[in-house]
PDB file of N, CA and C in Angstrom:
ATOM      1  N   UNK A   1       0.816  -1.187   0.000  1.00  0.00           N
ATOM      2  CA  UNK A   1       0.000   0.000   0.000  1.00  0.00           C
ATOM      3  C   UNK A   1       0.865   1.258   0.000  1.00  0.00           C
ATOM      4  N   UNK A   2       1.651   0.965   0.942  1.00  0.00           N
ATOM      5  CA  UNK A   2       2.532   2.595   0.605  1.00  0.00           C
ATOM      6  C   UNK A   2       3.613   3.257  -0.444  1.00  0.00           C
ATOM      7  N   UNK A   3       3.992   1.476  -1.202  1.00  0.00           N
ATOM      8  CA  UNK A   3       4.357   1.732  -2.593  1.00  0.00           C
ATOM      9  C   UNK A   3       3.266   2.545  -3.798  1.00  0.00           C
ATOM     10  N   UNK A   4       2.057   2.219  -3.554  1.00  0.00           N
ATOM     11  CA  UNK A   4       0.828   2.737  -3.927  1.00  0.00           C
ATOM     12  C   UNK A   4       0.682   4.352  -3.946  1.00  0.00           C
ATOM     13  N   UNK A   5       1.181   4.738  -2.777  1.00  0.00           N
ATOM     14  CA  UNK A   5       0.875   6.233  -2.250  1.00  0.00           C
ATOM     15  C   UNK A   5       1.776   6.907  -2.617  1.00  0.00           C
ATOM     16  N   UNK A   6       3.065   6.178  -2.676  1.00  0.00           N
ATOM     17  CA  UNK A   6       4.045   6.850  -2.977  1.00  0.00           C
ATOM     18  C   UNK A   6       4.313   7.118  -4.781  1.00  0.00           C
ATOM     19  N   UNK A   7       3.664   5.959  -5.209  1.00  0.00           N
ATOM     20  CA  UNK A   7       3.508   6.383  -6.776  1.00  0.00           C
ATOM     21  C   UNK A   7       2.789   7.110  -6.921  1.00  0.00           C
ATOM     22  N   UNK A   8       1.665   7.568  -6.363  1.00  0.00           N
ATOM     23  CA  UNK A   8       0.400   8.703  -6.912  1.00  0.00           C
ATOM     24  C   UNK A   8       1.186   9.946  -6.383  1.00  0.00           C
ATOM     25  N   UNK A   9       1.479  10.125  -5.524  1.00  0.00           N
ATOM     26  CA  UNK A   9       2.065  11.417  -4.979  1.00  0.00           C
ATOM     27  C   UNK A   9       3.143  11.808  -5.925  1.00  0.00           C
ATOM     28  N   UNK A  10       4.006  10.879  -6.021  1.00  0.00           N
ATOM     29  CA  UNK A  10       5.023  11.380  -6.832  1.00  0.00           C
ATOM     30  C   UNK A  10       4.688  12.615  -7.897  1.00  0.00           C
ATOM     31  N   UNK A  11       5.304  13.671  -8.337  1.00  0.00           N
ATOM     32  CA  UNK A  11       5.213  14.648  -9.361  1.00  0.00           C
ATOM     33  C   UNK A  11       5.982  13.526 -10.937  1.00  0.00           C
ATOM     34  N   UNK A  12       4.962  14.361 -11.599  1.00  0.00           N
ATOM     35  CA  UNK A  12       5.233  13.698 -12.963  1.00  0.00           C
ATOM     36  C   UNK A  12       5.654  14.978 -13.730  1.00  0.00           C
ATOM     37  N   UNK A  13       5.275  16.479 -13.000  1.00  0.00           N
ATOM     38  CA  UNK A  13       6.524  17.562 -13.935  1.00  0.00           C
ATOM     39  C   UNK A  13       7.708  17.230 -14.124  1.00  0.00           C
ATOM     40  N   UNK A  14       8.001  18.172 -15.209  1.00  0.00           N
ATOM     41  CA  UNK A  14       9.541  18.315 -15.372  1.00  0.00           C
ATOM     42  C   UNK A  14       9.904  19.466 -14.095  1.00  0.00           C
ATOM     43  N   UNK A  15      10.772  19.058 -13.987  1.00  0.00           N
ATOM     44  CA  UNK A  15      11.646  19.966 -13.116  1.00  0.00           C
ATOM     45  C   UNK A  15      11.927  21.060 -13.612  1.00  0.00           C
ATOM     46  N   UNK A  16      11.890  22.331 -13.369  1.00  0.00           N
ATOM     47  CA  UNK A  16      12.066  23.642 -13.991  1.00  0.00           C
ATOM     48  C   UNK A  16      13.568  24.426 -13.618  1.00  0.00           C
ATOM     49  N   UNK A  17      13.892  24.560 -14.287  1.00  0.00           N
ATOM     50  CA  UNK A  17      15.090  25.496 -14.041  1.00  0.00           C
ATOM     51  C   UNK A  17      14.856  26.669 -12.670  1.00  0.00           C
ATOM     52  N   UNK A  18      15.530  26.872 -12.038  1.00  0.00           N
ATOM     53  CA  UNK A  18      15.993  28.113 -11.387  1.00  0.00           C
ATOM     54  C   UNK A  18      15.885  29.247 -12.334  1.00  0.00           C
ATOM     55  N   UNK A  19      16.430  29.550 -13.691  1.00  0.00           N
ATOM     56  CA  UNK A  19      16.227  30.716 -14.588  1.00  0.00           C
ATOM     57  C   UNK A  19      15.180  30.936 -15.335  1.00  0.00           C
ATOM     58  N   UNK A  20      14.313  31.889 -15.183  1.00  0.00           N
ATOM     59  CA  UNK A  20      13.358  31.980 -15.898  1.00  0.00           C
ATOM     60  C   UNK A  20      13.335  32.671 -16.976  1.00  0.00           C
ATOM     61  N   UNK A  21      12.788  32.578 -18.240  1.00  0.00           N
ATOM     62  CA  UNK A  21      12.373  32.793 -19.280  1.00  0.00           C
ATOM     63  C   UNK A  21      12.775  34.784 -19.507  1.00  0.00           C
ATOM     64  N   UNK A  22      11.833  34.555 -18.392  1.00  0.00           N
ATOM     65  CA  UNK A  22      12.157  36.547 -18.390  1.00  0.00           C
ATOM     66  C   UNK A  22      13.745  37.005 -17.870  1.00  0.00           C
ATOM     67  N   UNK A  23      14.126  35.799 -17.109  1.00  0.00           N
ATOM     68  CA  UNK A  23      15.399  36.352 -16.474  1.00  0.00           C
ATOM     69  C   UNK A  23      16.587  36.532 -17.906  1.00  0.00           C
ATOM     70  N   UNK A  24      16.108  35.314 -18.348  1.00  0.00           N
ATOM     71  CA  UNK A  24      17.407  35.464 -19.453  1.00  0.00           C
ATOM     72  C   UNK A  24      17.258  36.030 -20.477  1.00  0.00           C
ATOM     73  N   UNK A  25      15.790  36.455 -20.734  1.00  0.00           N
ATOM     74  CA  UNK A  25      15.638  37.550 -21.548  1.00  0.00           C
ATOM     75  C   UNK A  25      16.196  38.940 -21.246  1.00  0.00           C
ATOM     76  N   UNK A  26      16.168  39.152 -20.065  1.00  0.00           N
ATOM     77  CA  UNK A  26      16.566  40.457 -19.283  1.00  0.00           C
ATOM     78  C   UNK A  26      18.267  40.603 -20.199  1.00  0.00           C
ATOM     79  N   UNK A  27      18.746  39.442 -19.210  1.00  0.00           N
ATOM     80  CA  UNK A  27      20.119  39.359 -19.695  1.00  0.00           C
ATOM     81  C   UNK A  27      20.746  39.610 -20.694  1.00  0.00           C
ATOM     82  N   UNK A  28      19.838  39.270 -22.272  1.00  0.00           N
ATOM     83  CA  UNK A  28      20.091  39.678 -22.803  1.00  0.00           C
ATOM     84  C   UNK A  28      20.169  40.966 -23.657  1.00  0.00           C
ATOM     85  N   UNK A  29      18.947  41.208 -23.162  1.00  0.00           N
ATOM     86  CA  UNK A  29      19.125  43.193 -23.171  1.00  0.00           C
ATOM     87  C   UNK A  29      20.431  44.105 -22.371  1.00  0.00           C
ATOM     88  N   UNK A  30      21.140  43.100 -21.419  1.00  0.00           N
ATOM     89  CA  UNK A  30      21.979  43.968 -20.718  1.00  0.00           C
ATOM     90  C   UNK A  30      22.587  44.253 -21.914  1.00  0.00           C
ATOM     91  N   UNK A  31      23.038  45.839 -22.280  1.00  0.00           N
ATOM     92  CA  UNK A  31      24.093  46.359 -23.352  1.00  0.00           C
ATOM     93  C   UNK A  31      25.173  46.880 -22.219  1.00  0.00           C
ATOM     94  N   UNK A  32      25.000  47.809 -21.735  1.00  0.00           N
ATOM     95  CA  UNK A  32      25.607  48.894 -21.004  1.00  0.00           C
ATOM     96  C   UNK A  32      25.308  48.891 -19.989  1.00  0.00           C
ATOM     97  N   UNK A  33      26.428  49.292 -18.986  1.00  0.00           N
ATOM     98  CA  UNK A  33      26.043  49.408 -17.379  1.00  0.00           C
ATOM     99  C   UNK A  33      27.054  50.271 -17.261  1.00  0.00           C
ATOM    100  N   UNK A  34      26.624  51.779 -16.008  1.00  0.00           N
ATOM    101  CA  UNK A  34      27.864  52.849 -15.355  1.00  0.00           C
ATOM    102  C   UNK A  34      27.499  52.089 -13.712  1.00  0.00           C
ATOM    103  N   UNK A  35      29.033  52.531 -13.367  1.00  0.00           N
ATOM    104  CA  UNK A  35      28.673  52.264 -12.317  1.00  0.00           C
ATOM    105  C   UNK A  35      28.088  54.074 -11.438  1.00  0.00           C
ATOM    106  N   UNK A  36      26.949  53.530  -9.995  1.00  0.00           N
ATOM    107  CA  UNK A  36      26.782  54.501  -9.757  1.00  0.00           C
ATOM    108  C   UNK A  36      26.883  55.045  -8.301  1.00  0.00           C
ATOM    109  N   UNK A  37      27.529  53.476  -7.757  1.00  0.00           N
ATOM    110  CA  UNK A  37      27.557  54.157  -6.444  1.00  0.00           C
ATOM    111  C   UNK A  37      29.021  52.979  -5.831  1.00  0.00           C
ATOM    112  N   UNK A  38      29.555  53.540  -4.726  1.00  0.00           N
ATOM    113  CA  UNK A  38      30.282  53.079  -4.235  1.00  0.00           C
ATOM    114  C   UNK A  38      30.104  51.877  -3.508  1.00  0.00           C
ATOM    115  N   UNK A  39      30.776  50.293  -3.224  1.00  0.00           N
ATOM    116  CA  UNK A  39      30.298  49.881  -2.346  1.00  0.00           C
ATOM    117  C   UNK A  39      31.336  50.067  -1.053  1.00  0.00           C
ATOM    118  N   UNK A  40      31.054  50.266  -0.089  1.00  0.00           N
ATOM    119  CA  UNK A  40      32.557  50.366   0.991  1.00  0.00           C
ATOM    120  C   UNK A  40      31.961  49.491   2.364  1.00  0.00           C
ATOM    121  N   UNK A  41      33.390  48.738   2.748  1.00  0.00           N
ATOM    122  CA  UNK A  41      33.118  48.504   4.296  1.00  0.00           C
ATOM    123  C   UNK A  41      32.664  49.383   5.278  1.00  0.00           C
ATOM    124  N   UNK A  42      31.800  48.652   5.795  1.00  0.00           N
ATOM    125  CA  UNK A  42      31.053  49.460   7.036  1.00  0.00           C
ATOM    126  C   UNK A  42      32.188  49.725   8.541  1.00  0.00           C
ATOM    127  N   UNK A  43      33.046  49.157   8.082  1.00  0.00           N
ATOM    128  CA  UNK A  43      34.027  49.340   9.578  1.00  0.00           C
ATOM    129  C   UNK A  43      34.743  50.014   8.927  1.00  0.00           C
ATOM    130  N   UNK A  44      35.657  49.868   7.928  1.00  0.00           N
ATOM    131  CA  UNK A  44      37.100  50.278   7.395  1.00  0.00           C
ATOM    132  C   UNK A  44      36.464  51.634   6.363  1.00  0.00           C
ATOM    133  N   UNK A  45      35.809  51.355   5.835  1.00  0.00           N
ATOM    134  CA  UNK A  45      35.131  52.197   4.663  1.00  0.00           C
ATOM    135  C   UNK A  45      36.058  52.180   3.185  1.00  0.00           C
ATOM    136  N   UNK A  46      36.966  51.170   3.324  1.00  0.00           N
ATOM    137  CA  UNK A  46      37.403  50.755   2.018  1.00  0.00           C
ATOM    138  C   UNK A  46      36.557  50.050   0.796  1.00  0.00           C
ATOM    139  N   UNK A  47      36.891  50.510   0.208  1.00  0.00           N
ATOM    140  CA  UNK A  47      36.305  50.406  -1.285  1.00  0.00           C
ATOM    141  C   UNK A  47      36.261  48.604  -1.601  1.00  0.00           C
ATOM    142  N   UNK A  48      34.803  47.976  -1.512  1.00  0.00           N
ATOM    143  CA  UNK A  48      34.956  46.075  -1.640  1.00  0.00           C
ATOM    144  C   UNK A  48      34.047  45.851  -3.309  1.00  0.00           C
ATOM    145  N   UNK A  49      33.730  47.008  -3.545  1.00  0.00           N
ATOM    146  CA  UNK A  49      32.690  46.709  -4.671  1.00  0.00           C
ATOM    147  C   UNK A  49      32.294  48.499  -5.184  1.00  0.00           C
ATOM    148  N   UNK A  50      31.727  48.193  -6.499  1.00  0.00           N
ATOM    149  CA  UNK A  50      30.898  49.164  -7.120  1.00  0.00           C
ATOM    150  C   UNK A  50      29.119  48.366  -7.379  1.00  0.00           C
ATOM    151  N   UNK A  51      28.087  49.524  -7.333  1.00  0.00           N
ATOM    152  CA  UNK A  51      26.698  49.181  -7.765  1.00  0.00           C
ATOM    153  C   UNK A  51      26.926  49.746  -9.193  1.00  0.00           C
ATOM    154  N   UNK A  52      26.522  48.741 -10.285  1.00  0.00           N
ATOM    155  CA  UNK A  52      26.169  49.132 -11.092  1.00  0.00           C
ATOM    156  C   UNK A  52      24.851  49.116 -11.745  1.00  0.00           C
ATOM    157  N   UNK A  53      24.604  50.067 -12.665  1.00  0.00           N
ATOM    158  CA  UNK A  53      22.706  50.068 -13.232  1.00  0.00           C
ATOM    159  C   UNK A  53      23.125  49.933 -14.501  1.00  0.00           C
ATOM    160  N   UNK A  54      22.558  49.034 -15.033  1.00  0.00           N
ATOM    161  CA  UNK A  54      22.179  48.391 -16.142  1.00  0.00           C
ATOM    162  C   UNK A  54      21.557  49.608 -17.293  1.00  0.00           C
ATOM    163  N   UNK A  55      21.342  49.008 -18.234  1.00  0.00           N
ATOM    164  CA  UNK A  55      19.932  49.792 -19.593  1.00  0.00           C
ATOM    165  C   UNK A  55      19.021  49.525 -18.905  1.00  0.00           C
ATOM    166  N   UNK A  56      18.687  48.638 -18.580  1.00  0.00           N
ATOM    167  CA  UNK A  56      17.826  47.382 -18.356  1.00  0.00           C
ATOM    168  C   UNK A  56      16.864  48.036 -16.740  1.00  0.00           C
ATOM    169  N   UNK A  57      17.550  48.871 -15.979  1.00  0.00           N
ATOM    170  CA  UNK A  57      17.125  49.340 -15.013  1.00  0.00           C
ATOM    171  C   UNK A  57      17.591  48.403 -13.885  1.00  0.00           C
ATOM    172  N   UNK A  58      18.341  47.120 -14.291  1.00  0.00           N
ATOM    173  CA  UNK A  58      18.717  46.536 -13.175  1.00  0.00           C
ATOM    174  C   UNK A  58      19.788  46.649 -12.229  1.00  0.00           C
ATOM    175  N   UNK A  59      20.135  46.594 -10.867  1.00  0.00           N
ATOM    176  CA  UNK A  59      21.130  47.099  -9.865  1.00  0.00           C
ATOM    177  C   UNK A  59      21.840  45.846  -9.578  1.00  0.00           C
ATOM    178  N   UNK A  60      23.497  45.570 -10.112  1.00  0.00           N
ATOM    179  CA  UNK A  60      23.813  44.324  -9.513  1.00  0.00           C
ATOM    180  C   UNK A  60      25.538  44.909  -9.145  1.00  0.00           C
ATOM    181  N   UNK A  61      25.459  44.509  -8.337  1.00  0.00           N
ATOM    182  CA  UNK A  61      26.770  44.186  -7.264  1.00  0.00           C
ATOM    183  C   UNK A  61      28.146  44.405  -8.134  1.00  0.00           C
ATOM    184  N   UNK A  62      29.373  44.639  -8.336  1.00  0.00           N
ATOM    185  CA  UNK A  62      30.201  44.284  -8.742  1.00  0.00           C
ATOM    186  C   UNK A  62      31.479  43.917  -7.531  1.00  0.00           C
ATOM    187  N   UNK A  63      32.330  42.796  -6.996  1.00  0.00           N
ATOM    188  CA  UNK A  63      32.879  43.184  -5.867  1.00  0.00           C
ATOM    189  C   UNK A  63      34.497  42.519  -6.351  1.00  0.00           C
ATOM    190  N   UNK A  64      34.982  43.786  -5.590  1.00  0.00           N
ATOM    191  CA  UNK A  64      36.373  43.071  -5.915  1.00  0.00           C
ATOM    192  C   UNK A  64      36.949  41.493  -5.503  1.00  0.00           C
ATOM    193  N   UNK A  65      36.653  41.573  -4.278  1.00  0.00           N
ATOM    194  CA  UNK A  65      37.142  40.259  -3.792  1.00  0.00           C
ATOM    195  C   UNK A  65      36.142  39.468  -3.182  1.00  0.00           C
ATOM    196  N   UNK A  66      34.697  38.952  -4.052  1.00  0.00           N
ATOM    197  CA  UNK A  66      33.834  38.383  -3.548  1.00  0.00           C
ATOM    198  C   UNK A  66      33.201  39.169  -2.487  1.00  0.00           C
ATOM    199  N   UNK A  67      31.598  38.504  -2.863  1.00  0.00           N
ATOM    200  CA  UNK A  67      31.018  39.642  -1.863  1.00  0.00           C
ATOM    201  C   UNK A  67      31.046  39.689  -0.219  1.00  0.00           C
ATOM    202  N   UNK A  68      30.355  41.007   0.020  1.00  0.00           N
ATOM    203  CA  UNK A  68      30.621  40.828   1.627  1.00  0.00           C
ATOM    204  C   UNK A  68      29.900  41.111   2.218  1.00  0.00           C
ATOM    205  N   UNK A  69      29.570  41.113   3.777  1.00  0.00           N
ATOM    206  CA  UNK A  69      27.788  41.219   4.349  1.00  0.00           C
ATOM    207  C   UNK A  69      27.626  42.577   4.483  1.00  0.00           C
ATOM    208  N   UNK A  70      28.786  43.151   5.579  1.00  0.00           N
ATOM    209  CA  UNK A  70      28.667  44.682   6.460  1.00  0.00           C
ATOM    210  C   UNK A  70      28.937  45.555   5.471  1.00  0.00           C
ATOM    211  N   UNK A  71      27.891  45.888   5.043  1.00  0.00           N
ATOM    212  CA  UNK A  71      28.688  47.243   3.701  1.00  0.00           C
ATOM    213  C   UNK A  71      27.761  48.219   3.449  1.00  0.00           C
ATOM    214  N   UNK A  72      27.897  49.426   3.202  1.00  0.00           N
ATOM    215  CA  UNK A  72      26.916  50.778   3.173  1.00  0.00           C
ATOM    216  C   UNK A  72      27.342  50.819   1.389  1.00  0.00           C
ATOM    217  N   UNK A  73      26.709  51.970   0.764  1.00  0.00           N
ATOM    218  CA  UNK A  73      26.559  52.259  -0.457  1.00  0.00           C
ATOM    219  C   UNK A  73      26.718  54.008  -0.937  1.00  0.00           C
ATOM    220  N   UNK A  74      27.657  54.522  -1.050  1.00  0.00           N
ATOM    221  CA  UNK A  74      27.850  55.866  -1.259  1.00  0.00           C
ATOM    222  C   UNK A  74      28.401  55.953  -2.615  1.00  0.00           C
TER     223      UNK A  74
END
């Protein structure tokens, strides 16, 4: 019986990607990005990253040495 239950329950989707349709469409509109703001440590206030904005209107991270938690944005 619980071989039973366990076959009906089972999902018969496909498994979907993590990336969606719109995401990688996005992506590919990225042309151009400035950067527009600083990223700096919140203790040291050294420079770990830039924010950059996209065409696209999107805001993504750039960091020098992998990202980091404690950080302000100037």
């Amino acid at each position: 019986m619980t071989t039973a239950i366990n076959a009906l329950t089972k999902s018969t989707r496909p498994s979907l990607s993590t990336t969606t349709k719109t995401a990688r469409q996005e992506v590919k509109q990225r042309l151009h990005a400035e950067p527009i703001k600083f990223i700096l440590d919140r203790d040291t206030r050294d420079v770990v990253g830039w924010l950059y904005e996209w065409n696209t209107g999107a805001l993504v991270p750039m960091w020098k040495d992998g990202a980091c938690q404690n950080v302000i944005y100037e």
